[in-house]
PDB file of N, CA and C in Angstrom:
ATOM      1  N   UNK A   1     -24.832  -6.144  10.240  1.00  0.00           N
ATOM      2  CA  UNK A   1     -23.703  -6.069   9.344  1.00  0.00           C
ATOM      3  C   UNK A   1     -22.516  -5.485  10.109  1.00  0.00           C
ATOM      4  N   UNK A   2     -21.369  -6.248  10.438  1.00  0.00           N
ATOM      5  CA  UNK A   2     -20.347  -5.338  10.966  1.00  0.00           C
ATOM      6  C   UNK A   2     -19.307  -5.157  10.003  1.00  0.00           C
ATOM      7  N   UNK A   3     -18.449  -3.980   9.917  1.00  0.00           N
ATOM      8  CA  UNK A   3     -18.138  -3.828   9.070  1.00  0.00           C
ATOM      9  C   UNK A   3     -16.489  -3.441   9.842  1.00  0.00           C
ATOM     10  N   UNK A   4     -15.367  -3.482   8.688  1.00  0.00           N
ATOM     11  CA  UNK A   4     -13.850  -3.578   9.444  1.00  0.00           C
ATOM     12  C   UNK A   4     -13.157  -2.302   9.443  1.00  0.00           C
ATOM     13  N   UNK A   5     -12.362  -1.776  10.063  1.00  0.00           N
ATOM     14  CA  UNK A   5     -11.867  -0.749   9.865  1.00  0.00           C
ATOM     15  C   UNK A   5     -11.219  -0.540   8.518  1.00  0.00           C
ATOM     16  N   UNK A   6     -10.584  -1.555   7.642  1.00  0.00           N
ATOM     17  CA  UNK A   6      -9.913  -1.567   6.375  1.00  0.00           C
ATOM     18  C   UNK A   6     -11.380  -1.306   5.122  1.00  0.00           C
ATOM     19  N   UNK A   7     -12.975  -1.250   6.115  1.00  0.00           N
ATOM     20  CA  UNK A   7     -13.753  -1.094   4.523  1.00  0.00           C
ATOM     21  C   UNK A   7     -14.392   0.259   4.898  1.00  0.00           C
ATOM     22  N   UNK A   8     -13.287   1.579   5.513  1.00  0.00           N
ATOM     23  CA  UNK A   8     -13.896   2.686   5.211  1.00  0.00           C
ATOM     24  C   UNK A   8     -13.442   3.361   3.812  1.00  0.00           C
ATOM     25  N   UNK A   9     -14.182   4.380   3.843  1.00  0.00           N
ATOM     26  CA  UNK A   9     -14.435   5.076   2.525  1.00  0.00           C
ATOM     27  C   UNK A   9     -13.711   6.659   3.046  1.00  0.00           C
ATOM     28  N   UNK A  10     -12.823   7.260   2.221  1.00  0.00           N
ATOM     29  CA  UNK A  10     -12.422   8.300   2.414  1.00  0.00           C
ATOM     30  C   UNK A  10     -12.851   9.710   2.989  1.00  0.00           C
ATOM     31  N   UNK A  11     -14.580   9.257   2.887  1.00  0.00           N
ATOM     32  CA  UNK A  11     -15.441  10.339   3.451  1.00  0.00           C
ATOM     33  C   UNK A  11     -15.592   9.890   4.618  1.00  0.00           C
ATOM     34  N   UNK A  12     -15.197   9.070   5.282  1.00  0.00           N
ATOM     35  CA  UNK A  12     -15.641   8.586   6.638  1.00  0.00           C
ATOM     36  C   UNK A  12     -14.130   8.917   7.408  1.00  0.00           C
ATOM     37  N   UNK A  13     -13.290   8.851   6.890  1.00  0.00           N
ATOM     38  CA  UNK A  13     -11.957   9.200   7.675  1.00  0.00           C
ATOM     39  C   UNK A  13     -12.212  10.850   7.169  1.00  0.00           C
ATOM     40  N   UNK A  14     -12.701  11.888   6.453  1.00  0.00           N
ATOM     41  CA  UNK A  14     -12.713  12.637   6.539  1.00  0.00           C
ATOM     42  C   UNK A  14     -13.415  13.389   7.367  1.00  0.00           C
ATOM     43  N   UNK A  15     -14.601  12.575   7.707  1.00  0.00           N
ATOM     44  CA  UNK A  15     -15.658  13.225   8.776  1.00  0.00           C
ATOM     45  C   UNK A  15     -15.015  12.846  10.017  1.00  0.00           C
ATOM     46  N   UNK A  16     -14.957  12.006  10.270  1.00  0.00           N
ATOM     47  CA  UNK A  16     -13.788  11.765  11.962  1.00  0.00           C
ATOM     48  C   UNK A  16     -12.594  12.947  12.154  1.00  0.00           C
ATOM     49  N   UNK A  17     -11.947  12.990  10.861  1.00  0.00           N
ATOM     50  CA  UNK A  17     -10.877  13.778  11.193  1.00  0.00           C
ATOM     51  C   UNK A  17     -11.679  15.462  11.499  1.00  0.00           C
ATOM     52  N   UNK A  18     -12.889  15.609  11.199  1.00  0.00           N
ATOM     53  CA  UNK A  18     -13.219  16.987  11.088  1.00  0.00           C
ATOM     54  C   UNK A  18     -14.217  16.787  12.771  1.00  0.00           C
ATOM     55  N   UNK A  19     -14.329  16.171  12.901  1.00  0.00           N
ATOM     56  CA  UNK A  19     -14.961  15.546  14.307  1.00  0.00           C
ATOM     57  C   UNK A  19     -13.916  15.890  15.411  1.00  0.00           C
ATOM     58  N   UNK A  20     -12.614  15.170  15.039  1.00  0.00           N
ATOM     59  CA  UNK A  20     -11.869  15.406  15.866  1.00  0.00           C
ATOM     60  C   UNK A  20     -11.428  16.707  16.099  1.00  0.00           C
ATOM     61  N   UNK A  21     -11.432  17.658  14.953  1.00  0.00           N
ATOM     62  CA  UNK A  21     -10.398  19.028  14.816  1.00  0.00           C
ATOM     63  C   UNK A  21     -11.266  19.812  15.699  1.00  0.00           C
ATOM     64  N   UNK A  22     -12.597  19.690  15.421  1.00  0.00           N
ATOM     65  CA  UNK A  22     -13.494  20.364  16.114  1.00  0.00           C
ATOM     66  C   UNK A  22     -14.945  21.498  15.381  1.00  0.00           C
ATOM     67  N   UNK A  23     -14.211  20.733  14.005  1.00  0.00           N
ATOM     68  CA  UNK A  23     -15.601  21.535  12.671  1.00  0.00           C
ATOM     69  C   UNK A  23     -16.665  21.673  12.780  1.00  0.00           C
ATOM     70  N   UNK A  24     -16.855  19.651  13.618  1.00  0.00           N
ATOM     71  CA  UNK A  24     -18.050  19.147  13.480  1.00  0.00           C
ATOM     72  C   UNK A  24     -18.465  18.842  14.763  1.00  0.00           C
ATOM     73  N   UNK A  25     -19.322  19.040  15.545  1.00  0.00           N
ATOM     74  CA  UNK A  25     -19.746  18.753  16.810  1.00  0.00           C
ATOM     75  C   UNK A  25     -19.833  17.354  17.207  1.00  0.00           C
ATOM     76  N   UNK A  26     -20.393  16.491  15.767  1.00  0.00           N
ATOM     77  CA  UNK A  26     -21.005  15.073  15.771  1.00  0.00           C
ATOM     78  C   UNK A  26     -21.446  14.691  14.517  1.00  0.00           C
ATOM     79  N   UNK A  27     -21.887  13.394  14.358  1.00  0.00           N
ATOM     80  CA  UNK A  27     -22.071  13.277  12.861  1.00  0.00           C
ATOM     81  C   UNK A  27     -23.795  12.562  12.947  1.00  0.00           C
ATOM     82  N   UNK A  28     -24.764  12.922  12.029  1.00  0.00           N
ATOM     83  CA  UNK A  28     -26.048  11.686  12.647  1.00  0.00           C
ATOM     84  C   UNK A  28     -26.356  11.524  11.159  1.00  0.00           C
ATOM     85  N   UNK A  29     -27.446  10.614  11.279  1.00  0.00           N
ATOM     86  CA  UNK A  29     -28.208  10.203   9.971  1.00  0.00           C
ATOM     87  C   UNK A  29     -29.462  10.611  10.291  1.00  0.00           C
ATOM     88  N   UNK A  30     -29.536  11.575   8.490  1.00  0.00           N
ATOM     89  CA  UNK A  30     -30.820  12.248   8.274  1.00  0.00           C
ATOM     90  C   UNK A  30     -31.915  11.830   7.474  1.00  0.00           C
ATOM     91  N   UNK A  31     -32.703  12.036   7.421  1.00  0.00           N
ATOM     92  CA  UNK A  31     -33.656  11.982   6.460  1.00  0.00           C
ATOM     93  C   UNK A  31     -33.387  13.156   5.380  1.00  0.00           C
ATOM     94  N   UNK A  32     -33.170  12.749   3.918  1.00  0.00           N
ATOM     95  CA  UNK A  32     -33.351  13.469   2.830  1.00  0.00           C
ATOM     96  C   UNK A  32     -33.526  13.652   1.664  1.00  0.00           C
ATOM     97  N   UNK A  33     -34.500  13.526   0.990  1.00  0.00           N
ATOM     98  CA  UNK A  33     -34.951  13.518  -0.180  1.00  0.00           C
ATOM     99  C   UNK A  33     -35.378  11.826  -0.399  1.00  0.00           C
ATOM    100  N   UNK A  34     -35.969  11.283   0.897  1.00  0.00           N
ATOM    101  CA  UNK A  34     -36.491  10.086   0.581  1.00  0.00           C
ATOM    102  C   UNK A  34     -35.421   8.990   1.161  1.00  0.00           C
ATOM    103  N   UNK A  35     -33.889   9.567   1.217  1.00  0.00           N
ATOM    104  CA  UNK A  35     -33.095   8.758   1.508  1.00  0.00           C
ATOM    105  C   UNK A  35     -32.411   8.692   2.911  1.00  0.00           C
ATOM    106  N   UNK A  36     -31.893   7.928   3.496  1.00  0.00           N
ATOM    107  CA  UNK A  36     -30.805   8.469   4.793  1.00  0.00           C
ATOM    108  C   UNK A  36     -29.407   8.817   4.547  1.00  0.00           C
ATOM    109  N   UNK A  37     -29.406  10.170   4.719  1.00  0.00           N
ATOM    110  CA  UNK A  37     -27.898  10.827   4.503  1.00  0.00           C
ATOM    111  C   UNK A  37     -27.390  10.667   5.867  1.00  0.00           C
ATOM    112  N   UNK A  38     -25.913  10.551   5.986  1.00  0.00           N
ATOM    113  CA  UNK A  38     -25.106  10.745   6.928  1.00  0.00           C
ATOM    114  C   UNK A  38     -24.418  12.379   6.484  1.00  0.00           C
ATOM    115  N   UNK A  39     -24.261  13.037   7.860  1.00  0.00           N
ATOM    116  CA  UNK A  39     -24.272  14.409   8.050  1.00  0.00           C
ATOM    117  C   UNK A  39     -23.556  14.658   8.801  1.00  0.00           C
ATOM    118  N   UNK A  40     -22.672  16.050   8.822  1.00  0.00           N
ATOM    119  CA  UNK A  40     -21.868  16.590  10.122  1.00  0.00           C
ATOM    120  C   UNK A  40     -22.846  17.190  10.894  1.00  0.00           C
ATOM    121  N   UNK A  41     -22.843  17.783  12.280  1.00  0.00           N
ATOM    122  CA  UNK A  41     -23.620  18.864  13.019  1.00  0.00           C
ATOM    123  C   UNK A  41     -22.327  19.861  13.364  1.00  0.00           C
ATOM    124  N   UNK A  42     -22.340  21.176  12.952  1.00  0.00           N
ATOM    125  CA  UNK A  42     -22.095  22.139  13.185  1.00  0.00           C
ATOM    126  C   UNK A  42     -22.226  22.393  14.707  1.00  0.00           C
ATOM    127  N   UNK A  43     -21.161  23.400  15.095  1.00  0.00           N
ATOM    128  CA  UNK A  43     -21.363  23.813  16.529  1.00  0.00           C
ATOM    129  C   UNK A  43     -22.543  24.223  17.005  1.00  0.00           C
ATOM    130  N   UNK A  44     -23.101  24.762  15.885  1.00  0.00           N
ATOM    131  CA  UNK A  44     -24.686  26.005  16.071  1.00  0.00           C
ATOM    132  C   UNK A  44     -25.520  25.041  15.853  1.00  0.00           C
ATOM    133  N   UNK A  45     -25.322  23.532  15.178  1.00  0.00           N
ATOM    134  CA  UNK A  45     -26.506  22.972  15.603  1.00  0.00           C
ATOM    135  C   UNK A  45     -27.186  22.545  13.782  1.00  0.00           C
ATOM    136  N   UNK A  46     -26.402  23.163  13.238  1.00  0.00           N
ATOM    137  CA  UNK A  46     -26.849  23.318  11.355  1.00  0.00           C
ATOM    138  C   UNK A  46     -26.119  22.186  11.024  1.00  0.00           C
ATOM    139  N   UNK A  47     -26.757  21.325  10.398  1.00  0.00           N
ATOM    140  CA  UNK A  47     -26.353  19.787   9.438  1.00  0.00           C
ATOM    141  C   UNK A  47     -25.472  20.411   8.163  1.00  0.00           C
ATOM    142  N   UNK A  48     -24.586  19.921   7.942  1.00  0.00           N
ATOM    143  CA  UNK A  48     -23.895  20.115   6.383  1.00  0.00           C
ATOM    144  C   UNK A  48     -24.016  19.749   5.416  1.00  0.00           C
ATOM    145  N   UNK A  49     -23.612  19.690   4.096  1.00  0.00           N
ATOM    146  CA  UNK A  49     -24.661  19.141   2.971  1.00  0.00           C
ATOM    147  C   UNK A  49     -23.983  17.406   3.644  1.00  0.00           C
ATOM    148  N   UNK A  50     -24.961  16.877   2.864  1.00  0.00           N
ATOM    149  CA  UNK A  50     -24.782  15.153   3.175  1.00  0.00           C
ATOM    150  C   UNK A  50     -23.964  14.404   2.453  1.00  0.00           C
ATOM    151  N   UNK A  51     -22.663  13.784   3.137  1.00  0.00           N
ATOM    152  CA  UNK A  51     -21.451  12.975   2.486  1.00  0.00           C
ATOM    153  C   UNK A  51     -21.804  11.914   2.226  1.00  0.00           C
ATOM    154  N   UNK A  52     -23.180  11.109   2.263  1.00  0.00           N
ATOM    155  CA  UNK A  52     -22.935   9.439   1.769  1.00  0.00           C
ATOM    156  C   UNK A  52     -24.523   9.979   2.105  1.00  0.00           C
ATOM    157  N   UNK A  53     -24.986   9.309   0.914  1.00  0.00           N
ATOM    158  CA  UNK A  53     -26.727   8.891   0.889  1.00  0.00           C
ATOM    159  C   UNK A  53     -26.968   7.283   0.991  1.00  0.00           C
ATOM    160  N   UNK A  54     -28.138   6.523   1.345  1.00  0.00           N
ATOM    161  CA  UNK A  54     -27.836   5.325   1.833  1.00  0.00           C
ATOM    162  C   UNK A  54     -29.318   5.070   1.167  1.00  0.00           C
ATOM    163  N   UNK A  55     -30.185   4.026   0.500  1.00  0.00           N
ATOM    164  CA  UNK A  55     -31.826   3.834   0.622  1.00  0.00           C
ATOM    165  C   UNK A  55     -31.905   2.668   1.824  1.00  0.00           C
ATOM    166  N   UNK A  56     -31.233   2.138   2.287  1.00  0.00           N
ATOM    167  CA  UNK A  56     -31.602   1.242   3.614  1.00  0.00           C
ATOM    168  C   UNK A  56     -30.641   1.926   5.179  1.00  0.00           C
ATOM    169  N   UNK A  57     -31.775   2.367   5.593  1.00  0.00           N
ATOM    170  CA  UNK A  57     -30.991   2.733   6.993  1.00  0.00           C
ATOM    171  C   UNK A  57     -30.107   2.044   7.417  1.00  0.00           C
ATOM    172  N   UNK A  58     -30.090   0.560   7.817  1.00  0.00           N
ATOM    173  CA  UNK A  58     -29.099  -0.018   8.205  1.00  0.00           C
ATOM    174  C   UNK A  58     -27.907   0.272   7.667  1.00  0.00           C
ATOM    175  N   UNK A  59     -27.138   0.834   6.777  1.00  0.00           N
ATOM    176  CA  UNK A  59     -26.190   0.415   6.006  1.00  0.00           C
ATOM    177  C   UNK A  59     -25.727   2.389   6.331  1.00  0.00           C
ATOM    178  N   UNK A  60     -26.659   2.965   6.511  1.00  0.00           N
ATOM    179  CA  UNK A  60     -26.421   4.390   7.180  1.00  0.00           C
ATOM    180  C   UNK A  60     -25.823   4.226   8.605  1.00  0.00           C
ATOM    181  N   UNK A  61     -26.415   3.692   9.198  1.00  0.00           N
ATOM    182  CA  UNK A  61     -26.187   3.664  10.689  1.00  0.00           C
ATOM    183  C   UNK A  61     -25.116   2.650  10.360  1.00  0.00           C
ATOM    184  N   UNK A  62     -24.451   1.798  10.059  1.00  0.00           N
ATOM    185  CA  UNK A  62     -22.890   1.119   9.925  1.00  0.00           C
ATOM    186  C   UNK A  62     -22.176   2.185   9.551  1.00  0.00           C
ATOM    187  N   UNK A  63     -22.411   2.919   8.342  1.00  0.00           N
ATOM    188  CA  UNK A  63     -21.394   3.855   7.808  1.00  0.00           C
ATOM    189  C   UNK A  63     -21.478   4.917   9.396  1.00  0.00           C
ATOM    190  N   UNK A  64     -22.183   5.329   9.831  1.00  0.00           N
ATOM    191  CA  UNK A  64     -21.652   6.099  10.942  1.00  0.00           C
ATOM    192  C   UNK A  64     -21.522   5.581  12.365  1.00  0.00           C
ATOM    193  N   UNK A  65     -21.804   4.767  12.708  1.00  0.00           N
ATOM    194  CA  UNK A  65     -20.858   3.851  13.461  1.00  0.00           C
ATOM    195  C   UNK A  65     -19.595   3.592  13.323  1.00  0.00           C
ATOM    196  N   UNK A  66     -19.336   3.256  12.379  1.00  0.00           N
ATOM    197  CA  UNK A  66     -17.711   3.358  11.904  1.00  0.00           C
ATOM    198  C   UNK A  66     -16.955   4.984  11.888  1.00  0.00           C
ATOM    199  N   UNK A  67     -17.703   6.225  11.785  1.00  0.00           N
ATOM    200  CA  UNK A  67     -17.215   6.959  11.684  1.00  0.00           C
ATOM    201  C   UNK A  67     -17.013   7.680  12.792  1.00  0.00           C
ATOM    202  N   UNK A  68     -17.771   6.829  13.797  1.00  0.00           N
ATOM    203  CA  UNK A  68     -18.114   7.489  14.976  1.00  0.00           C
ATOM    204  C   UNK A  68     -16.853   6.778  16.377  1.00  0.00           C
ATOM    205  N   UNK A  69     -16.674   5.664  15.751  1.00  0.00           N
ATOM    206  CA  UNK A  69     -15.332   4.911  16.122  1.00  0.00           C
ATOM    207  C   UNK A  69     -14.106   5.532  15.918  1.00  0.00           C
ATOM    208  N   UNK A  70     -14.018   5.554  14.781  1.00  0.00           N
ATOM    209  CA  UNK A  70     -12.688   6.552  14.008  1.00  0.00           C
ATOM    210  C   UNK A  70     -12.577   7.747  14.816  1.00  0.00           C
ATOM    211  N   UNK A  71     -13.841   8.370  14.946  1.00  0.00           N
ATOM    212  CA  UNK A  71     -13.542  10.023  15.587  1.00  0.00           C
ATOM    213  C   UNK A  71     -12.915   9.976  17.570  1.00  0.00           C
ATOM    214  N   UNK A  72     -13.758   9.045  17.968  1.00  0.00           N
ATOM    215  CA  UNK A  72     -13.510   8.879  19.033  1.00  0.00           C
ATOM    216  C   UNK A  72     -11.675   8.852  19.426  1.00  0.00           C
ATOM    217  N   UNK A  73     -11.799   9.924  20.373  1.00  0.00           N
ATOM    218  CA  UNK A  73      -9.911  10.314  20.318  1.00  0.00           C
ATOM    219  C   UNK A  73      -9.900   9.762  21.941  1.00  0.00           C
ATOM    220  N   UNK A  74      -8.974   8.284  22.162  1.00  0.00           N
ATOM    221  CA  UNK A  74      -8.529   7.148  23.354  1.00  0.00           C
ATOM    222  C   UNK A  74      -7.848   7.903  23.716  1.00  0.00           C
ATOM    223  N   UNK A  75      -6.751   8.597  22.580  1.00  0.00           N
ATOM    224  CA  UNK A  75      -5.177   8.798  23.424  1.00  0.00           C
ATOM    225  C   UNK A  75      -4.921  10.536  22.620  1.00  0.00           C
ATOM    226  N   UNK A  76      -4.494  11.225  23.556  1.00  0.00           N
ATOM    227  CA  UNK A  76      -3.918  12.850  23.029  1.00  0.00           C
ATOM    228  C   UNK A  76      -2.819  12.595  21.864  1.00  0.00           C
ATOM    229  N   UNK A  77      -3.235  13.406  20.947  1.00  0.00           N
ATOM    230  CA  UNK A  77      -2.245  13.524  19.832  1.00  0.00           C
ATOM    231  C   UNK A  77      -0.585  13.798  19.707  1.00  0.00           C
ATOM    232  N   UNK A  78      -0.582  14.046  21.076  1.00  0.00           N
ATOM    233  CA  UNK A  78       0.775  14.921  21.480  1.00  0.00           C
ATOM    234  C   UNK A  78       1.646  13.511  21.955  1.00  0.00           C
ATOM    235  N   UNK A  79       0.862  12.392  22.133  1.00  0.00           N
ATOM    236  CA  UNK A  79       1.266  11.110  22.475  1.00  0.00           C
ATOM    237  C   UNK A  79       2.221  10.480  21.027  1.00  0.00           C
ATOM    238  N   UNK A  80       2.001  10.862  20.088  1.00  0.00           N
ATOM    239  CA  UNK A  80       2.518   9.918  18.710  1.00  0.00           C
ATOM    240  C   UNK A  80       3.736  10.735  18.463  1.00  0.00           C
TER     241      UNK A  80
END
């Protein structure tokens, strides 16, 4: 499934932007409560509560792929 930059979800530009600031170390998909959550990682290594629950992995691993695109910083901010 690939998915476009115009079909993120506000929690996914929110986790990039907290990726980028430096909140979040990284973002992964967890196992939780039966389901796959997508998650921040903390500097120390501690998961945050879970922004998007998913019941088919695939569709977890797109949502953070995409978020993981978004976070990725090409060019210094001081550039815009």
């Amino acid at each position: 499934m690939t998915t476009q930059m115009t079909d993120t979800t506000l929690w996914q530009r929110n986790l990039a932007s907290l990726i980028r600031s430096g909140l979040f170390e990284r973002a992964e998909v967890v196992e939780y409560r039966g389901l796959h959550a997508v998650v921040g990682i903390y500097r120390d290594g501690t998961p945050s509560a879970p922004l998007a629950k998913y019941a088919d992995r695939r569709r977890a691993d797109d949502a953070l792929d995409m978020v993981l695109r978004m976070a990725d910083i090409s060019a210094p901010v001081e550039l815009n």
